[in-house]
PDB file of N, CA and C in Angstrom:
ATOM      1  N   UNK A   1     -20.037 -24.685  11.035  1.00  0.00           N
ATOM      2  CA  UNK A   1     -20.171 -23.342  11.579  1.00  0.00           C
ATOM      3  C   UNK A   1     -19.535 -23.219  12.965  1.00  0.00           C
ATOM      4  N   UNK A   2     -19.922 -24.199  14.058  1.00  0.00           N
ATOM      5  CA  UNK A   2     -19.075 -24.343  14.957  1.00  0.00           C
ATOM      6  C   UNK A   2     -17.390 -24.054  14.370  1.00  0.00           C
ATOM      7  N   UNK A   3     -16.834 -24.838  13.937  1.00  0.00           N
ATOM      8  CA  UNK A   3     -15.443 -24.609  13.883  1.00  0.00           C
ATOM      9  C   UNK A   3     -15.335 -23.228  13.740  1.00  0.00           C
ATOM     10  N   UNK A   4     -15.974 -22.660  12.842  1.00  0.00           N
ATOM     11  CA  UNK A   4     -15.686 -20.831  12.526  1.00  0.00           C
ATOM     12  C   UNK A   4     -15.888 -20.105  13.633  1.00  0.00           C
ATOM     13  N   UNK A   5     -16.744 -20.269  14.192  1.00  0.00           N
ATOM     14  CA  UNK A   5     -16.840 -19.509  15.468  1.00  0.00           C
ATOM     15  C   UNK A   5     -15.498 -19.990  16.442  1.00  0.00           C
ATOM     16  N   UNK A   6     -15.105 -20.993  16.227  1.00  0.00           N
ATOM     17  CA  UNK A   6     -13.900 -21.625  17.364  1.00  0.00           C
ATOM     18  C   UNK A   6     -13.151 -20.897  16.574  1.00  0.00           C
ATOM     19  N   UNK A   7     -12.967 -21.012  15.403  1.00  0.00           N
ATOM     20  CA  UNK A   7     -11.231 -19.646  14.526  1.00  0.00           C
ATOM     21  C   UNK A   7     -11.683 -18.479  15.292  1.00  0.00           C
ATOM     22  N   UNK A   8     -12.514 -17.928  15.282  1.00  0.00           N
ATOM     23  CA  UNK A   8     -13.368 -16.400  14.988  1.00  0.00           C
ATOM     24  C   UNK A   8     -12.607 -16.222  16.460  1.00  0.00           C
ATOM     25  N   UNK A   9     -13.022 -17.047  17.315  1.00  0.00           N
ATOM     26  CA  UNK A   9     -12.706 -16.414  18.837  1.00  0.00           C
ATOM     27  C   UNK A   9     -11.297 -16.743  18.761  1.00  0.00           C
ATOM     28  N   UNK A  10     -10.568 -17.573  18.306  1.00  0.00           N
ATOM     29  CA  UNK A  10      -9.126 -17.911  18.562  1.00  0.00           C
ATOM     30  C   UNK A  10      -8.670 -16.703  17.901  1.00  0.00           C
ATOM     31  N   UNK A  11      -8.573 -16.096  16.964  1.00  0.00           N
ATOM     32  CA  UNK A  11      -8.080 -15.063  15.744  1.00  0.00           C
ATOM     33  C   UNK A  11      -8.490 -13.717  17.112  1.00  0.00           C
ATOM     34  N   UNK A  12      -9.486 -13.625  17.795  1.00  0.00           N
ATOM     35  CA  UNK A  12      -9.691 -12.275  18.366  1.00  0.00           C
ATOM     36  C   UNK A  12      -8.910 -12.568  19.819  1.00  0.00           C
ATOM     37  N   UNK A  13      -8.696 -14.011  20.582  1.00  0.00           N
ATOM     38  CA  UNK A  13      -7.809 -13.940  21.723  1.00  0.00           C
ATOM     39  C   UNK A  13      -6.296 -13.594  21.157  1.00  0.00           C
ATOM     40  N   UNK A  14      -5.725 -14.235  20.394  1.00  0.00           N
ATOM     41  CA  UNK A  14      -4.404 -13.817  19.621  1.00  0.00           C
ATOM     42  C   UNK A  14      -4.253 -12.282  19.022  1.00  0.00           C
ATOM     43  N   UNK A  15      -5.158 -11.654  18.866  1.00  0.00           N
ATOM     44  CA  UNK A  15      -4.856 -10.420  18.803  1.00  0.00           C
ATOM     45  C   UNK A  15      -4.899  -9.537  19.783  1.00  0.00           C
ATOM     46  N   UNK A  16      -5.590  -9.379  20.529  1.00  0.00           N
ATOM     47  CA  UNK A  16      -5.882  -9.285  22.169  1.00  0.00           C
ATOM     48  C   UNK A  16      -4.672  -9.493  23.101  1.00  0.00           C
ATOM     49  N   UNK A  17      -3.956 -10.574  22.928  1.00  0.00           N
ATOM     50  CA  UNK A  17      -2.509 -10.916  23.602  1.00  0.00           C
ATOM     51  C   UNK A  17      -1.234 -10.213  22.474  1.00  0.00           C
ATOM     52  N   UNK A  18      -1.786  -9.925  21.565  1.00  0.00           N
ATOM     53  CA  UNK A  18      -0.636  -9.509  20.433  1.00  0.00           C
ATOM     54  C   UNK A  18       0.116 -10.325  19.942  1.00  0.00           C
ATOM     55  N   UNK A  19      -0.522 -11.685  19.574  1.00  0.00           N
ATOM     56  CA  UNK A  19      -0.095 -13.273  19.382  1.00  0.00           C
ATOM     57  C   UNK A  19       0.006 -13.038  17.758  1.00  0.00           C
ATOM     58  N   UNK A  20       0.619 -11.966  17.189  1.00  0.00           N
ATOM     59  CA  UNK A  20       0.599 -12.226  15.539  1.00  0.00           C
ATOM     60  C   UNK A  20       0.337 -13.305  14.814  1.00  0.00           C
ATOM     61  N   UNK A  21       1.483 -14.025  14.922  1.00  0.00           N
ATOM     62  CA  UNK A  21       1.796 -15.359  14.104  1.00  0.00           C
ATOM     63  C   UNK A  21       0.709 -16.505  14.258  1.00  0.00           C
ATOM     64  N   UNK A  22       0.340 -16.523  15.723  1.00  0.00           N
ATOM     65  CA  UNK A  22      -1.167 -17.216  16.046  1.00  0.00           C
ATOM     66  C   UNK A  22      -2.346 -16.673  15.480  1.00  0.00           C
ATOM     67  N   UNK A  23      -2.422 -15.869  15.452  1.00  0.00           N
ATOM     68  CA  UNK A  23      -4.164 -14.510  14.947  1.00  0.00           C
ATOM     69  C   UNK A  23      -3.499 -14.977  13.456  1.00  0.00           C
ATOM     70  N   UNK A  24      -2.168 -14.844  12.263  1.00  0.00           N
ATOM     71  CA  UNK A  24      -2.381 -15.416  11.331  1.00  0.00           C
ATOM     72  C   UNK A  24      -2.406 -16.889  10.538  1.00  0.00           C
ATOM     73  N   UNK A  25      -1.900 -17.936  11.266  1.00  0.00           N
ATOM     74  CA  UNK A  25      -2.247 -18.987  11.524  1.00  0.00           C
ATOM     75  C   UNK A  25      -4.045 -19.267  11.532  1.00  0.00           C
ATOM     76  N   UNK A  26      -4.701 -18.586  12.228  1.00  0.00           N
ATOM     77  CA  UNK A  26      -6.349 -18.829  12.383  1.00  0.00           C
ATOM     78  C   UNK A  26      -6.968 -17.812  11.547  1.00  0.00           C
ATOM     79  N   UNK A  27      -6.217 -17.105  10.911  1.00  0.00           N
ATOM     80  CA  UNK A  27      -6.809 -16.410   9.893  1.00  0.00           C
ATOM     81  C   UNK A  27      -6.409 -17.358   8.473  1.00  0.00           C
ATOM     82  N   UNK A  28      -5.728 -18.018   8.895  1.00  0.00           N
ATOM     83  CA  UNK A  28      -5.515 -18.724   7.340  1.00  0.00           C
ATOM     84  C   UNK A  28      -6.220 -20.080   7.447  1.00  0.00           C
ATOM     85  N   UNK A  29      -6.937 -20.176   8.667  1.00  0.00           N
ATOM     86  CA  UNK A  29      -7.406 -20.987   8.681  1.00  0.00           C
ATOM     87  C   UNK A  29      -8.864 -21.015   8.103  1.00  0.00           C
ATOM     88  N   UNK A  30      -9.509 -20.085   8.496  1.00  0.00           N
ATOM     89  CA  UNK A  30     -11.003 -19.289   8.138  1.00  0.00           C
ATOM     90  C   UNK A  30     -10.685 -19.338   6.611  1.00  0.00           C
ATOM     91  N   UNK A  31      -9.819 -18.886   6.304  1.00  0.00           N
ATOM     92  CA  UNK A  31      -9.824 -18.476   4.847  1.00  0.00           C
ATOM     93  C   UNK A  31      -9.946 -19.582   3.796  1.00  0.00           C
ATOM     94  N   UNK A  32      -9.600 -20.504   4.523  1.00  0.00           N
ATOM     95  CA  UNK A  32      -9.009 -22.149   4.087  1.00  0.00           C
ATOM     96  C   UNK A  32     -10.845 -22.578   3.928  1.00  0.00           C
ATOM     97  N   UNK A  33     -11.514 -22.276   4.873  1.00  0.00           N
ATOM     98  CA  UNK A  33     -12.831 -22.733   5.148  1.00  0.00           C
ATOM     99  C   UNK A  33     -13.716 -21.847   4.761  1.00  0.00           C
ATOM    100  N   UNK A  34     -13.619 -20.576   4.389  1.00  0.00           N
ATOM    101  CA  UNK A  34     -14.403 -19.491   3.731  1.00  0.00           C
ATOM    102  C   UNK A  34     -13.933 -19.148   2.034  1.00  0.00           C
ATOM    103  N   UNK A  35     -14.299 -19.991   1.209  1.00  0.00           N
ATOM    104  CA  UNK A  35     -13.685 -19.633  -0.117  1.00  0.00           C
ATOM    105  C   UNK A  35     -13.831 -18.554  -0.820  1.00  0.00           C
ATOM    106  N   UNK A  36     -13.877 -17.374  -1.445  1.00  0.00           N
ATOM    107  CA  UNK A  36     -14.103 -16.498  -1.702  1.00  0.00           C
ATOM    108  C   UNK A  36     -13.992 -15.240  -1.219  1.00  0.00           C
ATOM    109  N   UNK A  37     -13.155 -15.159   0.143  1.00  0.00           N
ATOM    110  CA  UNK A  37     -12.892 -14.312   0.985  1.00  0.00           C
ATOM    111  C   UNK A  37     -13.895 -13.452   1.162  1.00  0.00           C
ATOM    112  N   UNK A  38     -15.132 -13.933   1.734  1.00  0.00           N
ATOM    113  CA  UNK A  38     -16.134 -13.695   3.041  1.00  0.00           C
ATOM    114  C   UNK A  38     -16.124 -12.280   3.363  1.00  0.00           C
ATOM    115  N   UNK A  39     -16.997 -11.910   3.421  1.00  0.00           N
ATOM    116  CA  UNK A  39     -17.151 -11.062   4.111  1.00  0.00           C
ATOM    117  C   UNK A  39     -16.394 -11.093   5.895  1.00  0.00           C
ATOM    118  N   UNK A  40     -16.736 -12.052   6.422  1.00  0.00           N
ATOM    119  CA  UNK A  40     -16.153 -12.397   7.974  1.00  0.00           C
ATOM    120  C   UNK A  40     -14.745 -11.824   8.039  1.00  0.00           C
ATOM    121  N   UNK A  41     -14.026 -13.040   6.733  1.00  0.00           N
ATOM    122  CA  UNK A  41     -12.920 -13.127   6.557  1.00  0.00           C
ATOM    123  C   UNK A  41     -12.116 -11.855   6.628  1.00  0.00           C
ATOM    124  N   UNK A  42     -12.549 -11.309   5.356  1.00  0.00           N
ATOM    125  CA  UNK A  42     -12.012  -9.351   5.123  1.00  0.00           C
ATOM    126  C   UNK A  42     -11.931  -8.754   6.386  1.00  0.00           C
ATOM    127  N   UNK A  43     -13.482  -8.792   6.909  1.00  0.00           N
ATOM    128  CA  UNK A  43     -13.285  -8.000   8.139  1.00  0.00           C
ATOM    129  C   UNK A  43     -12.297  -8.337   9.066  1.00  0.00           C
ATOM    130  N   UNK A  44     -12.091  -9.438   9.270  1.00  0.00           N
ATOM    131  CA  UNK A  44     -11.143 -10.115  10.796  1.00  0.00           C
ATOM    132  C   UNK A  44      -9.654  -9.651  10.520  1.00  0.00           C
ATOM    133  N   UNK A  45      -9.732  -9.838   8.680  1.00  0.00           N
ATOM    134  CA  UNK A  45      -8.227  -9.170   8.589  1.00  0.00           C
ATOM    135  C   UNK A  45      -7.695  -8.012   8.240  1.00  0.00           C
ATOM    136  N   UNK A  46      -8.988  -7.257   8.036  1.00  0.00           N
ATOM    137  CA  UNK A  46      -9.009  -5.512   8.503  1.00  0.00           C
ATOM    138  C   UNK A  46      -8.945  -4.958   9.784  1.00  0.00           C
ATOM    139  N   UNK A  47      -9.370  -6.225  10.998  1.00  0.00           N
ATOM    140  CA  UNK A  47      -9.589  -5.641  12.689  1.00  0.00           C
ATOM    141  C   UNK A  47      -7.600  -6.531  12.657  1.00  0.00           C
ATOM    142  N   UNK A  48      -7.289  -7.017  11.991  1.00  0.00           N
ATOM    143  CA  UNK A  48      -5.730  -7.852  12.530  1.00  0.00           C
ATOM    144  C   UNK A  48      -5.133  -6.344  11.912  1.00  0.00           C
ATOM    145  N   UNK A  49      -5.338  -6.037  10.740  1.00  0.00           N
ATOM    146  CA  UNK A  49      -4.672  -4.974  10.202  1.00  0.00           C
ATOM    147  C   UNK A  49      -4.394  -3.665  11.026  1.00  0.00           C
ATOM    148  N   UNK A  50      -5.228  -3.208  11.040  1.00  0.00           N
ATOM    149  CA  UNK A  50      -5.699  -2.547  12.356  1.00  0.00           C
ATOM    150  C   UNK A  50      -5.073  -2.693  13.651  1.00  0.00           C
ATOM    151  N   UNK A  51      -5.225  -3.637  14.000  1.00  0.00           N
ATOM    152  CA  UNK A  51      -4.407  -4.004  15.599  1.00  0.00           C
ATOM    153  C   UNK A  51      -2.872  -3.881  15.490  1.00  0.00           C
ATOM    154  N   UNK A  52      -2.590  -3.718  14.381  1.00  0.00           N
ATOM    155  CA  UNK A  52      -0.784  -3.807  13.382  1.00  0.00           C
ATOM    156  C   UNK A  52      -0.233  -2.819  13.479  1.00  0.00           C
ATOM    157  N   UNK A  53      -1.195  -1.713  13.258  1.00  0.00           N
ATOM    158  CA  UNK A  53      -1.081  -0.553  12.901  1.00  0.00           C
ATOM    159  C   UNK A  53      -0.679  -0.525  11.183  1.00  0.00           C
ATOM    160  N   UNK A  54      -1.404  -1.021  10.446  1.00  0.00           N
ATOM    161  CA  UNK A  54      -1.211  -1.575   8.645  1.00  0.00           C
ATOM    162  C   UNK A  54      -2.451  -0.675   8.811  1.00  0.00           C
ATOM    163  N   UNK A  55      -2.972   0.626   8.658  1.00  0.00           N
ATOM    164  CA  UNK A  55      -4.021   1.413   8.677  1.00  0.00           C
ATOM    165  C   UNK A  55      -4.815   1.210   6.970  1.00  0.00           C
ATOM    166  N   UNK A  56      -3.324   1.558   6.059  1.00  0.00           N
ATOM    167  CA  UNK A  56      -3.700   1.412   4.591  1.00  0.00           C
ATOM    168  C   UNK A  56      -4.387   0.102   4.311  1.00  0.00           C
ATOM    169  N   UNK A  57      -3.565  -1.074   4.630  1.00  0.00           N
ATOM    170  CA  UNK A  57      -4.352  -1.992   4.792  1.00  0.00           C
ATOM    171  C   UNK A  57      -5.347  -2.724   5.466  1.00  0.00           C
ATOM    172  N   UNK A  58      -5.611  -1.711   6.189  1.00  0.00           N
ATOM    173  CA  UNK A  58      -6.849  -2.094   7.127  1.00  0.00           C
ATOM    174  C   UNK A  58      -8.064  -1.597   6.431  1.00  0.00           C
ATOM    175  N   UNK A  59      -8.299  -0.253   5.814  1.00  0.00           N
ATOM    176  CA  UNK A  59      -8.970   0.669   5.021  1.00  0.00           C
ATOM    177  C   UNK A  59      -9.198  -0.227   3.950  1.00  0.00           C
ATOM    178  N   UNK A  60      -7.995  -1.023   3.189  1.00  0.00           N
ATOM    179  CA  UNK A  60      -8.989  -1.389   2.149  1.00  0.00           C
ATOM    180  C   UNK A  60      -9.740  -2.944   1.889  1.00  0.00           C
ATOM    181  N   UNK A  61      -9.534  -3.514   3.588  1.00  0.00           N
ATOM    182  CA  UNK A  61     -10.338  -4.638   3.636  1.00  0.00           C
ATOM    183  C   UNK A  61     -11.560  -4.194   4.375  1.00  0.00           C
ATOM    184  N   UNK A  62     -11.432  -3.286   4.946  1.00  0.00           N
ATOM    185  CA  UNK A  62     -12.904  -2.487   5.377  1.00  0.00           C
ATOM    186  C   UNK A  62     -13.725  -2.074   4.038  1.00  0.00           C
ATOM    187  N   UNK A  63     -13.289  -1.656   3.205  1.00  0.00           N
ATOM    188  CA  UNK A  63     -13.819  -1.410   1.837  1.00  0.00           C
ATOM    189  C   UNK A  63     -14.113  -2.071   1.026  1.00  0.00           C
ATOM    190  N   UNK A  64     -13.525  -3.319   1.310  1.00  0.00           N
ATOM    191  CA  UNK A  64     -13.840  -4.575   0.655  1.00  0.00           C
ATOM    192  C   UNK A  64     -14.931  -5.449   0.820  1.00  0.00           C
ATOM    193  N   UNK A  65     -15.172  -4.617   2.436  1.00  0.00           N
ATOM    194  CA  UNK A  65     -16.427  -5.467   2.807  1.00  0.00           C
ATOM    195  C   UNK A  65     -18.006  -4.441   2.430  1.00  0.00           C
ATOM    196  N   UNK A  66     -17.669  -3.384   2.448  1.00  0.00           N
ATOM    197  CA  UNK A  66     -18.425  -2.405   2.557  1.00  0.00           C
ATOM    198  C   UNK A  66     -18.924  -2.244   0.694  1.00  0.00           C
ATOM    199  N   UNK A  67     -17.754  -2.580  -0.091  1.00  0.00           N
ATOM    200  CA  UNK A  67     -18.315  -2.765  -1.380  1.00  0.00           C
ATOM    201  C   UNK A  67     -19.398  -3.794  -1.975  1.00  0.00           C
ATOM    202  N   UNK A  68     -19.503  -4.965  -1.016  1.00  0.00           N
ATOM    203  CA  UNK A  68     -20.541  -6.313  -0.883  1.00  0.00           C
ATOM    204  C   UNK A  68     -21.575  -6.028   0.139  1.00  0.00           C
ATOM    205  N   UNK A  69     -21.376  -5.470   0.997  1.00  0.00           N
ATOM    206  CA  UNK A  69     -22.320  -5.353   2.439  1.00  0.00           C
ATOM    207  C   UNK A  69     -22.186  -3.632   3.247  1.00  0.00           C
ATOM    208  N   UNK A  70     -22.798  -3.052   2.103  1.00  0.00           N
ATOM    209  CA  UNK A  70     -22.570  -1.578   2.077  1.00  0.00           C
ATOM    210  C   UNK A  70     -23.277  -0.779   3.889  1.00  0.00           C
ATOM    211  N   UNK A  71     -23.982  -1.942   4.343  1.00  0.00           N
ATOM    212  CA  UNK A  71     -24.522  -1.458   5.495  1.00  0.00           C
ATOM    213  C   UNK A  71     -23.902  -1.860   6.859  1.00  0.00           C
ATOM    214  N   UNK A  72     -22.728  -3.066   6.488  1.00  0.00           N
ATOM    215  CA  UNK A  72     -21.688  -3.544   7.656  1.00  0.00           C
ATOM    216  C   UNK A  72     -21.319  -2.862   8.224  1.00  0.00           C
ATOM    217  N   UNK A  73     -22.033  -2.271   9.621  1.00  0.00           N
ATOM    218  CA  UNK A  73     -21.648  -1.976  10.736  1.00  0.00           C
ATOM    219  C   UNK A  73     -19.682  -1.952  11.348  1.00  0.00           C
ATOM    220  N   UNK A  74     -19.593  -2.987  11.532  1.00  0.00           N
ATOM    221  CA  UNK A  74     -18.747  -2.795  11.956  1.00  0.00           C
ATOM    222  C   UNK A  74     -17.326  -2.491  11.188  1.00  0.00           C
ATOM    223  N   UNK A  75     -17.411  -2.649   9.687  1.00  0.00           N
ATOM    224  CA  UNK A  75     -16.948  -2.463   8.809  1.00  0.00           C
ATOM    225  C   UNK A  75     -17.042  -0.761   9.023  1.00  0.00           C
ATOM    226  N   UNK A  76     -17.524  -0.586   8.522  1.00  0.00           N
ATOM    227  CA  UNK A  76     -17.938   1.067   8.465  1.00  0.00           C
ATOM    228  C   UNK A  76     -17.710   1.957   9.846  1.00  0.00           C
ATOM    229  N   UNK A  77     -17.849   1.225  11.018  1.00  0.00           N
ATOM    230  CA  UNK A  77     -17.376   1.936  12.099  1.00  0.00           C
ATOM    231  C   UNK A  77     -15.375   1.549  12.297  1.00  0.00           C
ATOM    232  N   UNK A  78     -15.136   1.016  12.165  1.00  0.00           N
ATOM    233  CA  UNK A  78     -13.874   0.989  11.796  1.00  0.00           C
ATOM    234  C   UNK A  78     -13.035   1.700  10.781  1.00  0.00           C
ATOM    235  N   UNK A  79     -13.522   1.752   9.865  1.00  0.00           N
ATOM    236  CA  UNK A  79     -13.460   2.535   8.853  1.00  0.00           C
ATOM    237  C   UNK A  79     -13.598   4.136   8.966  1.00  0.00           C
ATOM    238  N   UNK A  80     -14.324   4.597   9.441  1.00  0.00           N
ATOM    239  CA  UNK A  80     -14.713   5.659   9.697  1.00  0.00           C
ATOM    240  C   UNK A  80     -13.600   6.014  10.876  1.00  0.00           C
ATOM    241  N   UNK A  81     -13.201   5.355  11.811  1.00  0.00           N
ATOM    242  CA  UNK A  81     -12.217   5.532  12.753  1.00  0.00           C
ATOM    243  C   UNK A  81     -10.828   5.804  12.210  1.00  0.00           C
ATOM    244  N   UNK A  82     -10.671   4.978  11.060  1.00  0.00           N
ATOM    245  CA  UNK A  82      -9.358   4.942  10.506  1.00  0.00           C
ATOM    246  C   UNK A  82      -9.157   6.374  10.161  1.00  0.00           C
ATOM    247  N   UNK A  83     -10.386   6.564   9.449  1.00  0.00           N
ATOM    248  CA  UNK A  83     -10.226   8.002   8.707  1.00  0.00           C
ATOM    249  C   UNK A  83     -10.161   9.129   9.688  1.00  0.00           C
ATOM    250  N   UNK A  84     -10.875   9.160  11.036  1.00  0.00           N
ATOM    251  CA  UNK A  84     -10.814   9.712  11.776  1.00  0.00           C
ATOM    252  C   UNK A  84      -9.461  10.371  12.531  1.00  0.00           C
ATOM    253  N   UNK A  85      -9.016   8.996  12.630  1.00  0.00           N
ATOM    254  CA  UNK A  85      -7.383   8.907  13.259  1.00  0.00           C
ATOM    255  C   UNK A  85      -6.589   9.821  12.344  1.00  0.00           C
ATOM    256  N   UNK A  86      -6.552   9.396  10.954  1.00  0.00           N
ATOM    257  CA  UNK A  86      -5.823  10.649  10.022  1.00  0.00           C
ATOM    258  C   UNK A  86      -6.116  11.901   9.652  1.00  0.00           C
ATOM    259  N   UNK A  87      -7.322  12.383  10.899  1.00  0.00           N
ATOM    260  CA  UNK A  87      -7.600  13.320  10.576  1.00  0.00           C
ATOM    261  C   UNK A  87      -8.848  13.814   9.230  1.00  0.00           C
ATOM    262  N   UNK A  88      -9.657  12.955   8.818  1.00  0.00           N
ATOM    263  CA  UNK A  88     -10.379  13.212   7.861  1.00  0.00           C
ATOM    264  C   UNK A  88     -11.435  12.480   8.027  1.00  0.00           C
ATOM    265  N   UNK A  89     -11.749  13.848   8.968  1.00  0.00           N
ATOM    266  CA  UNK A  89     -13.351  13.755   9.335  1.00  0.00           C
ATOM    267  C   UNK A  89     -14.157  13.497   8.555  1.00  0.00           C
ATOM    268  N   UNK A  90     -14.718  14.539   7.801  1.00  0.00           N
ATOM    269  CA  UNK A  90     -15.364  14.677   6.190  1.00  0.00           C
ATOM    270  C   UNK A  90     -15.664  12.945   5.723  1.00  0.00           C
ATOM    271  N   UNK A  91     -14.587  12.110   5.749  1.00  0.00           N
ATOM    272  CA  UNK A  91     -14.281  10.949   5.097  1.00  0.00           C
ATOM    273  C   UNK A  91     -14.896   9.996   5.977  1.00  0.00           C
ATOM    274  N   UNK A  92     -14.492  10.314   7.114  1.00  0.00           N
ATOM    275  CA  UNK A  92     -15.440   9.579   8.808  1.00  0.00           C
ATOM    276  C   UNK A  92     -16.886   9.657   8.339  1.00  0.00           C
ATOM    277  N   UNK A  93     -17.226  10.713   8.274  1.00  0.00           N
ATOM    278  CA  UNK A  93     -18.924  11.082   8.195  1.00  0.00           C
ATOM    279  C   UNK A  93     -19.458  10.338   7.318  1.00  0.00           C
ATOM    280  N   UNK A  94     -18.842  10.626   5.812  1.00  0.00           N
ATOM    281  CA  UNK A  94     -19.355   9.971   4.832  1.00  0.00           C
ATOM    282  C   UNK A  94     -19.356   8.668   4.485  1.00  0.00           C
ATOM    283  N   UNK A  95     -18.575   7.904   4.877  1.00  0.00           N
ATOM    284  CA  UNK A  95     -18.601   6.921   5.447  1.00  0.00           C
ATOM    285  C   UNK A  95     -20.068   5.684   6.028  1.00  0.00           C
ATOM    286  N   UNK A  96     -19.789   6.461   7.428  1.00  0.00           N
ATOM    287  CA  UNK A  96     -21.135   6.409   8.473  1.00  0.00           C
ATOM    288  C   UNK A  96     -22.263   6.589   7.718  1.00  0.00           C
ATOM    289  N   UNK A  97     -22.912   8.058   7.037  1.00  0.00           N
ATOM    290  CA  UNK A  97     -23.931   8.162   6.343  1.00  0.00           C
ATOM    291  C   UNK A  97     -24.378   7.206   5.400  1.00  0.00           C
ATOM    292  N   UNK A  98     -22.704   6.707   4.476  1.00  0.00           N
ATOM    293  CA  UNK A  98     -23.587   5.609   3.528  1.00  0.00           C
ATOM    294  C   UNK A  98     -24.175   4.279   4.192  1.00  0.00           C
ATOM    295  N   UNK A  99     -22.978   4.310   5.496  1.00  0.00           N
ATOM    296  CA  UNK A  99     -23.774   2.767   6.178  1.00  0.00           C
ATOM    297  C   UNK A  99     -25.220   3.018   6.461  1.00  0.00           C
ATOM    298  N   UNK A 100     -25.234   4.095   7.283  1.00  0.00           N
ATOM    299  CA  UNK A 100     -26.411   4.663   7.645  1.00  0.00           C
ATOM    300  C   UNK A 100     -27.967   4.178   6.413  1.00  0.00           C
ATOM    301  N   UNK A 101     -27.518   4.446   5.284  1.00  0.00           N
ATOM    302  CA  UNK A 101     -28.505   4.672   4.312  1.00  0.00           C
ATOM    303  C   UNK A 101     -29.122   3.285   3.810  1.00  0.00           C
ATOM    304  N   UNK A 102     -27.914   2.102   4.203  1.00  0.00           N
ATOM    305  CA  UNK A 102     -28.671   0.780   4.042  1.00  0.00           C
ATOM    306  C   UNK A 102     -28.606   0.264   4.989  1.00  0.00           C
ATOM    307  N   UNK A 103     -28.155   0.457   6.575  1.00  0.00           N
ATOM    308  CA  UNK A 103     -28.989   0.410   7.980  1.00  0.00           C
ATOM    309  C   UNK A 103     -29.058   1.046   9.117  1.00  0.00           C
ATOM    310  N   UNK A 104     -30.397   1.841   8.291  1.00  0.00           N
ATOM    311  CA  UNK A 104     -30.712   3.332   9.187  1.00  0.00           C
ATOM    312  C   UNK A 104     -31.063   2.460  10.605  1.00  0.00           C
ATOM    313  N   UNK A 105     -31.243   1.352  10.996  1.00  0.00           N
ATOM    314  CA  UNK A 105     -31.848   1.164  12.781  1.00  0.00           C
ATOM    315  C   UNK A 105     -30.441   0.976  13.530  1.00  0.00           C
ATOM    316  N   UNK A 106     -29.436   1.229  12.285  1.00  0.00           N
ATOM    317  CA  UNK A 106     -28.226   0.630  13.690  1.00  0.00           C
ATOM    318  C   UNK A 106     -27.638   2.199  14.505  1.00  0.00           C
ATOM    319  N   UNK A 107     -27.691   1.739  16.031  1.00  0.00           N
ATOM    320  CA  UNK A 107     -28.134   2.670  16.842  1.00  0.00           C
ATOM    321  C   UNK A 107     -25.958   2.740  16.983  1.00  0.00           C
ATOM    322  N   UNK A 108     -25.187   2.170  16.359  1.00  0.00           N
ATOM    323  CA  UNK A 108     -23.560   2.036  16.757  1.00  0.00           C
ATOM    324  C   UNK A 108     -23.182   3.412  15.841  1.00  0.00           C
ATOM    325  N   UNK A 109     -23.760   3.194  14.327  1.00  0.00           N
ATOM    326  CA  UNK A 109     -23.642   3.666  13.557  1.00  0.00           C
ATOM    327  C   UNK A 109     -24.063   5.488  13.683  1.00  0.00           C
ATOM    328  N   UNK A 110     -25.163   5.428  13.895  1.00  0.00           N
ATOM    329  CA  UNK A 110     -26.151   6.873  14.339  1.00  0.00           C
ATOM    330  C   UNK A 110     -24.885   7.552  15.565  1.00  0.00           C
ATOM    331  N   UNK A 111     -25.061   7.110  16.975  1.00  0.00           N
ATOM    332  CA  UNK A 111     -24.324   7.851  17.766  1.00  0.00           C
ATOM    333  C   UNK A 111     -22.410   7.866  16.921  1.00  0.00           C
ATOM    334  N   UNK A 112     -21.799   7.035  15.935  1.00  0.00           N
ATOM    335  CA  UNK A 112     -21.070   7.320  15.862  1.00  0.00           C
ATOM    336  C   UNK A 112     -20.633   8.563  15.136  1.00  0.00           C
ATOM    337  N   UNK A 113     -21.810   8.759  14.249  1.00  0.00           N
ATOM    338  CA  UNK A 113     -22.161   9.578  13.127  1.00  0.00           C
ATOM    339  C   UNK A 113     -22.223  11.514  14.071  1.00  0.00           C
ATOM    340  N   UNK A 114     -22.769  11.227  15.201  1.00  0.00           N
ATOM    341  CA  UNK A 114     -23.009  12.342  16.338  1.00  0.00           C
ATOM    342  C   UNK A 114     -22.148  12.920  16.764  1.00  0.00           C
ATOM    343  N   UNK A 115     -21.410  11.711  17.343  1.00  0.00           N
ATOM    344  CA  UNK A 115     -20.336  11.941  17.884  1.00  0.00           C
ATOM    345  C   UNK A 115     -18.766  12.759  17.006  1.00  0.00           C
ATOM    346  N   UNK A 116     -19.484  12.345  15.726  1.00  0.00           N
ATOM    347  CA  UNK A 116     -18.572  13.525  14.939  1.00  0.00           C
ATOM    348  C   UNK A 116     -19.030  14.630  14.711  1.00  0.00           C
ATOM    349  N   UNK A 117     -19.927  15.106  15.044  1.00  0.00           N
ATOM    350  CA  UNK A 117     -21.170  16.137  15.161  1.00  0.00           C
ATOM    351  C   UNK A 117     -20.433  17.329  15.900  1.00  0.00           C
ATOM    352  N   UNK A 118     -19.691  17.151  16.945  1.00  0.00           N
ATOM    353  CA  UNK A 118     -19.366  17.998  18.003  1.00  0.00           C
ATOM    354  C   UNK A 118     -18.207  18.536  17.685  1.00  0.00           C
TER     355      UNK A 118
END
């Protein structure tokens, strides 16, 4: 578990510096050590996708996670952003609400849900 957390942070400094080839290097590394492509996994390469500007493909490893772990936070707030960015609010909300519905205490989720409110 140690080592994953040592990828986990190496994969988020390399994207952070805009170190592509490094962030996929330590993403293939996780993957190497997460068989079944993880929940972790999806996500890290939906937030690399994302950082790419690969939106399509960012959306459907956010969905990928959200189809196993329908209440993933950060999955779903990302997600909801994506949709946001293209303009489809509606898709933002609904989104949020389903996270919402299998974890109503997350307080990221609620104000993000608000914040489309306005």
């Amino acid at each position: 578990m140690a080592e994953l957390r040592r990828l986990h942070r190496r994969v988020l400094r390399a994207v952070a510096a805009e170190q592509w080839e490094r962030a996929e290097l330590a993403l293939a590394h996780i993957d190497d050590q997460l068989p079944g492509r993880r929940s972790l996994h999806t996500r890290l390469v939906g937030w690399y996708q994302l950082k790419r500007g690969r939106d399509q493909r960012a959306k459907r490893q956010f969905q990928q996670v959200l189809a196993t772990r329908p209440g993933d936070e950060n999955a779903a707030l990302n997600l909801a952003y994506l949709h946001q960015r293209a303009d489809r609010r509606d898709a933002a909300r609904e989104v949020l609400e389903q996270a919402l519905e299998h974890n109503p205490a997350s307080d990221a989720l609620a104000g993000a849900r608000q914040r489309l409110r306005r």
